[in-house]
C-alpha atoms as a PDB file:
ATOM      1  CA  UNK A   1      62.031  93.672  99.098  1.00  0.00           C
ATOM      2  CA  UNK A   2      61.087  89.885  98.778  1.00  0.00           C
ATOM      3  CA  UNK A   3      62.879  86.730  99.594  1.00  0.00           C
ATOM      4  CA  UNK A   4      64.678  85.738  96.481  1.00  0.00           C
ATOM      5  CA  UNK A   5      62.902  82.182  94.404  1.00  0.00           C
ATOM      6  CA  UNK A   6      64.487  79.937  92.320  1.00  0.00           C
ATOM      7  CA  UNK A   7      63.159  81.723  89.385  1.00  0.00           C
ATOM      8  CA  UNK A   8      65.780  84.669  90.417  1.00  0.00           C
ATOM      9  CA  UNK A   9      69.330  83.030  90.250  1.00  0.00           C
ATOM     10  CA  UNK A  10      70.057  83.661  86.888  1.00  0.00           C
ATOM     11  CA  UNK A  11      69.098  87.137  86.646  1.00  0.00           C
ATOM     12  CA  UNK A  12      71.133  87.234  90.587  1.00  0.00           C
ATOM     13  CA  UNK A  13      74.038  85.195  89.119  1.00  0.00           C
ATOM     14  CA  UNK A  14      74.226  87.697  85.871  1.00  0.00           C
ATOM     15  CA  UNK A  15      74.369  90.855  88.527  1.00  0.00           C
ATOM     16  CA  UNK A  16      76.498  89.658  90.615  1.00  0.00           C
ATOM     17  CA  UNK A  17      79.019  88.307  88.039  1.00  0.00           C
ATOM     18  CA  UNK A  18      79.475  92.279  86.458  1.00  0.00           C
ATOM     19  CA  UNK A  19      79.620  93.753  90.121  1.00  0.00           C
ATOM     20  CA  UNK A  20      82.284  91.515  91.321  1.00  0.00           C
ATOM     21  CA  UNK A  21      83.626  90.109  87.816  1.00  0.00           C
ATOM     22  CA  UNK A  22      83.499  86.665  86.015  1.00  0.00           C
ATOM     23  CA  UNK A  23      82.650  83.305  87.616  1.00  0.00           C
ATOM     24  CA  UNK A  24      82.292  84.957  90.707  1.00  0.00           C
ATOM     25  CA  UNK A  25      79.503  82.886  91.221  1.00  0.00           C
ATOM     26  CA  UNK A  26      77.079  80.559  89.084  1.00  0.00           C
ATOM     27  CA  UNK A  27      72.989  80.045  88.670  1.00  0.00           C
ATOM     28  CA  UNK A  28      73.146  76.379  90.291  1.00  0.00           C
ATOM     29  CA  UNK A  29      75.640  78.163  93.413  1.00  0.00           C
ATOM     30  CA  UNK A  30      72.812  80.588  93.769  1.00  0.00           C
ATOM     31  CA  UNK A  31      70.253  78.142  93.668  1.00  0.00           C
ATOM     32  CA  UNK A  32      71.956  76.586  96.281  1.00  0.00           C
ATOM     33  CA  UNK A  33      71.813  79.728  98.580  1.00  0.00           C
ATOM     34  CA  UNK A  34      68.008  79.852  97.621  1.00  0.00           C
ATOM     35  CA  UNK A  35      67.486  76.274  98.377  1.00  0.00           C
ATOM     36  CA  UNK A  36      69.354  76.358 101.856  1.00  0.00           C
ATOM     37  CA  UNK A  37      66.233  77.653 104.335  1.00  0.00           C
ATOM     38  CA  UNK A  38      68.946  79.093 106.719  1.00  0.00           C
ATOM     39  CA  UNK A  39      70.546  81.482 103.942  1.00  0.00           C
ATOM     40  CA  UNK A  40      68.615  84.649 103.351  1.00  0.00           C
ATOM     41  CA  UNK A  41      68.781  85.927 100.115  1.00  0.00           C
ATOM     42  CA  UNK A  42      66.432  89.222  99.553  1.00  0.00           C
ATOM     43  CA  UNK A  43      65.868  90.938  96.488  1.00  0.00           C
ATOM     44  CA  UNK A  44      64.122  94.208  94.902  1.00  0.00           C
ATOM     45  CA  UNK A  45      62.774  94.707  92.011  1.00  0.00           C
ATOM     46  CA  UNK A  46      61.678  97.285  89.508  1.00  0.00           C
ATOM     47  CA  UNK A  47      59.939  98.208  86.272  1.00  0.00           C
ATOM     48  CA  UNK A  48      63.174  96.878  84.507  1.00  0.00           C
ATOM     49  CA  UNK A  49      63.411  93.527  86.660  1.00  0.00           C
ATOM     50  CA  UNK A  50      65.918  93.161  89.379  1.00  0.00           C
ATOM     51  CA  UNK A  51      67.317  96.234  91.334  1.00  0.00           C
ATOM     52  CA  UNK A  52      69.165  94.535  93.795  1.00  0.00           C
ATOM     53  CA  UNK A  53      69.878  91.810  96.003  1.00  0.00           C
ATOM     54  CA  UNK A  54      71.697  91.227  99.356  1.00  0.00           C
ATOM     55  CA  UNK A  55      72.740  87.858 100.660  1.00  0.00           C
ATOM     56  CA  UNK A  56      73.273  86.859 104.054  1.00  0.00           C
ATOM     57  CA  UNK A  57      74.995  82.929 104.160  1.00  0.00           C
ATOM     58  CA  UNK A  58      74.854  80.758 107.468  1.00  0.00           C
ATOM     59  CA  UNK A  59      78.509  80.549 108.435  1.00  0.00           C
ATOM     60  CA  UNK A  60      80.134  79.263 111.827  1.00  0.00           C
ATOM     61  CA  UNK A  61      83.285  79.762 113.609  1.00  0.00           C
ATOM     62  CA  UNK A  62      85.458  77.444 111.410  1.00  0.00           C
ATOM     63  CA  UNK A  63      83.924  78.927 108.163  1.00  0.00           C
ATOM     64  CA  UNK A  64      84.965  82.493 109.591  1.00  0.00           C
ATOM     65  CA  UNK A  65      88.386  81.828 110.598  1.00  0.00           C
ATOM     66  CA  UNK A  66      89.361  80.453 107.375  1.00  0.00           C
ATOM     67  CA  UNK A  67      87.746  82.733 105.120  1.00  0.00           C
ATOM     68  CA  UNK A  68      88.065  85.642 106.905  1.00  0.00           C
ATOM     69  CA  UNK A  69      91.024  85.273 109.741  1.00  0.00           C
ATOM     70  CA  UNK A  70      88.441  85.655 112.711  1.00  0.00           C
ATOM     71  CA  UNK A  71      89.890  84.011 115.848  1.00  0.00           C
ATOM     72  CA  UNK A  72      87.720  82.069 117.949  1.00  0.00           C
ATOM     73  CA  UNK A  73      87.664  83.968 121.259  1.00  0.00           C
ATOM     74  CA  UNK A  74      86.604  86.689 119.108  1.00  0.00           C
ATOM     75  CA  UNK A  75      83.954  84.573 117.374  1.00  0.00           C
ATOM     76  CA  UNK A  76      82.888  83.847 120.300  1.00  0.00           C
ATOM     77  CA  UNK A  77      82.888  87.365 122.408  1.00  0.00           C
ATOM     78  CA  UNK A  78      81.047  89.055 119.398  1.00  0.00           C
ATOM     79  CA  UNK A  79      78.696  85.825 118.299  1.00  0.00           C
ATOM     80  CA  UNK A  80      78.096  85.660 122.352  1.00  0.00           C
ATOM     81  CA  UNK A  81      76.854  82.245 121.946  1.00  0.00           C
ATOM     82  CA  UNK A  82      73.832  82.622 119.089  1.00  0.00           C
ATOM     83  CA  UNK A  83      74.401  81.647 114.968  1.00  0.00           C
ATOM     84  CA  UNK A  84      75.665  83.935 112.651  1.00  0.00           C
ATOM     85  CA  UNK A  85      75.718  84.989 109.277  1.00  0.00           C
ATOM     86  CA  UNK A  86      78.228  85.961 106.469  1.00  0.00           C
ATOM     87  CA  UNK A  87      77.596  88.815 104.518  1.00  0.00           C
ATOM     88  CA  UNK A  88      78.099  87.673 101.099  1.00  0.00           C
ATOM     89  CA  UNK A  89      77.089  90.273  99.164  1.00  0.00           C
ATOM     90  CA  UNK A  90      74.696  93.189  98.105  1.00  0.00           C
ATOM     91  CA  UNK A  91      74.955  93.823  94.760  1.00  0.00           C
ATOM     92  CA  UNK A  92      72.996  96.876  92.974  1.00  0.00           C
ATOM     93  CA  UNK A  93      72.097  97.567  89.042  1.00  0.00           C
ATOM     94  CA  UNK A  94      74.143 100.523  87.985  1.00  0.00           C
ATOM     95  CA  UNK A  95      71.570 102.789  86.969  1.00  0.00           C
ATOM     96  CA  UNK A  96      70.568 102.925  90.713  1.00  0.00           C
ATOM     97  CA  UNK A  97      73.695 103.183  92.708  1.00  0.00           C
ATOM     98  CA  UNK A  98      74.122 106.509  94.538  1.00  0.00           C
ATOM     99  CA  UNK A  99      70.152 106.479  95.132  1.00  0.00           C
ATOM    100  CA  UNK A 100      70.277 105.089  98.833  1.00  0.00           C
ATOM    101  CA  UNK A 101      68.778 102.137  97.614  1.00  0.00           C
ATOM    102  CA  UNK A 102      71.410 100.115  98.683  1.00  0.00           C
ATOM    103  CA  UNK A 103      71.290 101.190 102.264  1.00  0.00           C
ATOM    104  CA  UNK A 104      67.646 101.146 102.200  1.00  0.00           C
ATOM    105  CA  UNK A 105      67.740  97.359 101.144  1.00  0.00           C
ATOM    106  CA  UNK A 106      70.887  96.295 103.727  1.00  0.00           C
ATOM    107  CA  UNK A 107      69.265  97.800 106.618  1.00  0.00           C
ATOM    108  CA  UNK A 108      65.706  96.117 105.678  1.00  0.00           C
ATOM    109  CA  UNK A 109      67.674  92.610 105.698  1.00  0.00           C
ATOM    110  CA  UNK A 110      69.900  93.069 109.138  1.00  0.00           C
ATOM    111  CA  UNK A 111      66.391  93.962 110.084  1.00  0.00           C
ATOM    112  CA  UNK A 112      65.027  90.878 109.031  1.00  0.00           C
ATOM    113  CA  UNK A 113      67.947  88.830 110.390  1.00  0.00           C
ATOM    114  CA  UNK A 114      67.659  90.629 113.797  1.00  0.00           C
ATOM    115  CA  UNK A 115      63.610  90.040 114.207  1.00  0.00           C
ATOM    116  CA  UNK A 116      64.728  86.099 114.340  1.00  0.00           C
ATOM    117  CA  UNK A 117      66.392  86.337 117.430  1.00  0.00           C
ATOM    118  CA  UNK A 118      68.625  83.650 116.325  1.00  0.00           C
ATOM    119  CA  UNK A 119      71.579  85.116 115.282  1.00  0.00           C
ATOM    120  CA  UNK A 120      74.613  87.229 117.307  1.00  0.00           C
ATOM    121  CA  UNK A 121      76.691  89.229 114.583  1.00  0.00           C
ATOM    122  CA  UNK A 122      76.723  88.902 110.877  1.00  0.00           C
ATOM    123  CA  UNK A 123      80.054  88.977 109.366  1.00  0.00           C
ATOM    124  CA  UNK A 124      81.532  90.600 105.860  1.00  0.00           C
ATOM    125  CA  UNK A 125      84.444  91.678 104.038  1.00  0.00           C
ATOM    126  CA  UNK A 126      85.109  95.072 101.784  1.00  0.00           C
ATOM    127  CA  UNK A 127      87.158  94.762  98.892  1.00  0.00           C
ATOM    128  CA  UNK A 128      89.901  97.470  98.780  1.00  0.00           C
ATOM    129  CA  UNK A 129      89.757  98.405  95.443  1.00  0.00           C
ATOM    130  CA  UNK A 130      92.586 100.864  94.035  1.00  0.00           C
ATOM    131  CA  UNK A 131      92.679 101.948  97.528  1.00  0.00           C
ATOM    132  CA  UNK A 132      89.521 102.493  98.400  1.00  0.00           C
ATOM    133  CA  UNK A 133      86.266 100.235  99.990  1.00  0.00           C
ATOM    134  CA  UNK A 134      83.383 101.178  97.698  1.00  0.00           C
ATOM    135  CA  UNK A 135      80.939  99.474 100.220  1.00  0.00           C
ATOM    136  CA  UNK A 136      82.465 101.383 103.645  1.00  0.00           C
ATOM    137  CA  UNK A 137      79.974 104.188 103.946  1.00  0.00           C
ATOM    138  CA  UNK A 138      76.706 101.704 103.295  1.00  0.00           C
ATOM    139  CA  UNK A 139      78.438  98.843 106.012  1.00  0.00           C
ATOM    140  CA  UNK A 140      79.415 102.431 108.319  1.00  0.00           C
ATOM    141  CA  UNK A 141      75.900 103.216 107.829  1.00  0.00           C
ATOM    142  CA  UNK A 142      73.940  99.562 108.793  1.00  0.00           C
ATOM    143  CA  UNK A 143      76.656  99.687 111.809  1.00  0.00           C
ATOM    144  CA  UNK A 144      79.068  97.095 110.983  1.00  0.00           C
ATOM    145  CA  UNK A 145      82.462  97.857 112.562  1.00  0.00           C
ATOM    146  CA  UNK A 146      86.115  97.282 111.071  1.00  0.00           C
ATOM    147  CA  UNK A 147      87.515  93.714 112.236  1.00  0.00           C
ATOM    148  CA  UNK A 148      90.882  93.685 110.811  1.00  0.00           C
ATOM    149  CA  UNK A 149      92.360  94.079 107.136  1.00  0.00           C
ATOM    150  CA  UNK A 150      92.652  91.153 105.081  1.00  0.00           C
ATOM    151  CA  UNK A 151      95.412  90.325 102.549  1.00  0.00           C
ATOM    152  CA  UNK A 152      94.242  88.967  99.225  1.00  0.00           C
ATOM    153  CA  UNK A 153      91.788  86.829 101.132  1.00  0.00           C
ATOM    154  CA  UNK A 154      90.314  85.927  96.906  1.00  0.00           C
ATOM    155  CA  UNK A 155      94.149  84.646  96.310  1.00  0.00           C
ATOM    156  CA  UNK A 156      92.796  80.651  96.654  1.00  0.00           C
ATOM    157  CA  UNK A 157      90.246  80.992  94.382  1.00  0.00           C
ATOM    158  CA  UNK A 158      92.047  80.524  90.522  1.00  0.00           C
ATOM    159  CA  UNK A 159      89.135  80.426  88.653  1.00  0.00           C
ATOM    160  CA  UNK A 160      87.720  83.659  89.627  1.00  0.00           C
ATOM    161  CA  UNK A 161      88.325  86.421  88.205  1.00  0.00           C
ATOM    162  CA  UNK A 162      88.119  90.967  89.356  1.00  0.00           C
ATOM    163  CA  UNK A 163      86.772  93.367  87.586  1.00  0.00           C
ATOM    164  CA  UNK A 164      89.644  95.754  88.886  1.00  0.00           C
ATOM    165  CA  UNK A 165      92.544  93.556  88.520  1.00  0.00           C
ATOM    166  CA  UNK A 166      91.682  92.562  84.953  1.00  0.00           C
ATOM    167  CA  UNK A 167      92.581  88.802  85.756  1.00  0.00           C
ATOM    168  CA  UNK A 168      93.125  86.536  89.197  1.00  0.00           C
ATOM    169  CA  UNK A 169      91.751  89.111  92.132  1.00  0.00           C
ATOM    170  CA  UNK A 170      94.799  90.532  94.435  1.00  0.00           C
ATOM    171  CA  UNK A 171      92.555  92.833  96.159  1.00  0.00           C
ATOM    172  CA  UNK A 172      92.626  92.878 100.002  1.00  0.00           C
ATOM    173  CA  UNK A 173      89.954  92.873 102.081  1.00  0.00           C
ATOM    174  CA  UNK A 174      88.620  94.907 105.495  1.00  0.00           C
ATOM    175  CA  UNK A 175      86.752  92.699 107.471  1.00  0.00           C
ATOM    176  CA  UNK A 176      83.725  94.044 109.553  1.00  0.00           C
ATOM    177  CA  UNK A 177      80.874  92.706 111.361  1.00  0.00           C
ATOM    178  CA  UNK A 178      77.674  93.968 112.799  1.00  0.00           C
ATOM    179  CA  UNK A 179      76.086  92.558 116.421  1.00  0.00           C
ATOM    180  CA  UNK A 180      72.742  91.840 116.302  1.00  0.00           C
END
């Protein structure tokens, strides 16, 4: 696993878009996460190019509670004090899901965010998709722990578009995080 270049946002921006569905993000938004030196963005590769990628965003209290509902005293009792980072995503070719690869790669980067000593708790949300959280057993795994459930958190967004829903996302969301 490497820290994601430049050179990688289209190829991250093309995986991303079929995990998640269209315009779910662009090349010059993941540029931007590759630009910013205090988003981490790590990637794997393979014989047949990119495996993987995970990205953890900077974020702060106001970022959380809007996006994902999280009050402030509880920013602030699981945070206790340091920086923190939102899960964005980890995103996985198809061909190599069900492999542990996925696990292998999260738990490398909370490893990596951990060794800095900088940050408190990183932050995400699950998509509950046709009743289910395809991602609970990896974040269950890498220790993250259930927050609170989320109603169509993606609702905002009208240009974006789910794979499940076939149009403008009504998914809801569990939101976890993970102390560091």
């Amino acid at each position: 696993m490497r820290s994601a270049i430049k050179s990688d946002a289209s190829a991250i921006t093309d995986l991303a878009n079929l995990c998640f569905g269209d315009a779910y993000t662009s090349v010059s938004e993941v540029e931007g996460f590759i630009e910013d030196p205090e988003n981490r963005l790590y990637i794997e590769e393979d014989e047949k190019g990119l495996a993987g990628a995970v990205l953890f965003l900077k974020d702060n209290k106001e970022n959380l509670n809007e996006d994902m509902e999280v009050s402030a005293a509880d920013f602030d009792r699981i945070s206790e004090g340091k920086k923190v980072l939102h899960h964005k995503f980890s995103i996985i070719r198809e061909d190599l899901r069900g492999q542990g690869i996925m696990t292998r790669m999260l738990d490398d980067a909370i490893d990596h965010a951990a060794k800095e000593g900088v940050y408190g708790a990183i932050f995400t949300q699950g998509w509950i998709k046709q009743g289910e959280i395809p991602m609970e057993n990896i974040f269950y795994r890498a220790g993250y722990t259930v927050y609170k459930r989320q109603i169509k958190p993606w609702w905002k967004y009208a240009d974006r578009t789910c794979n499940i829903c076939g149009g403008r996302c009504k998914c809801d969301a569990m939101v976890y995080y993970r102390k560091l």
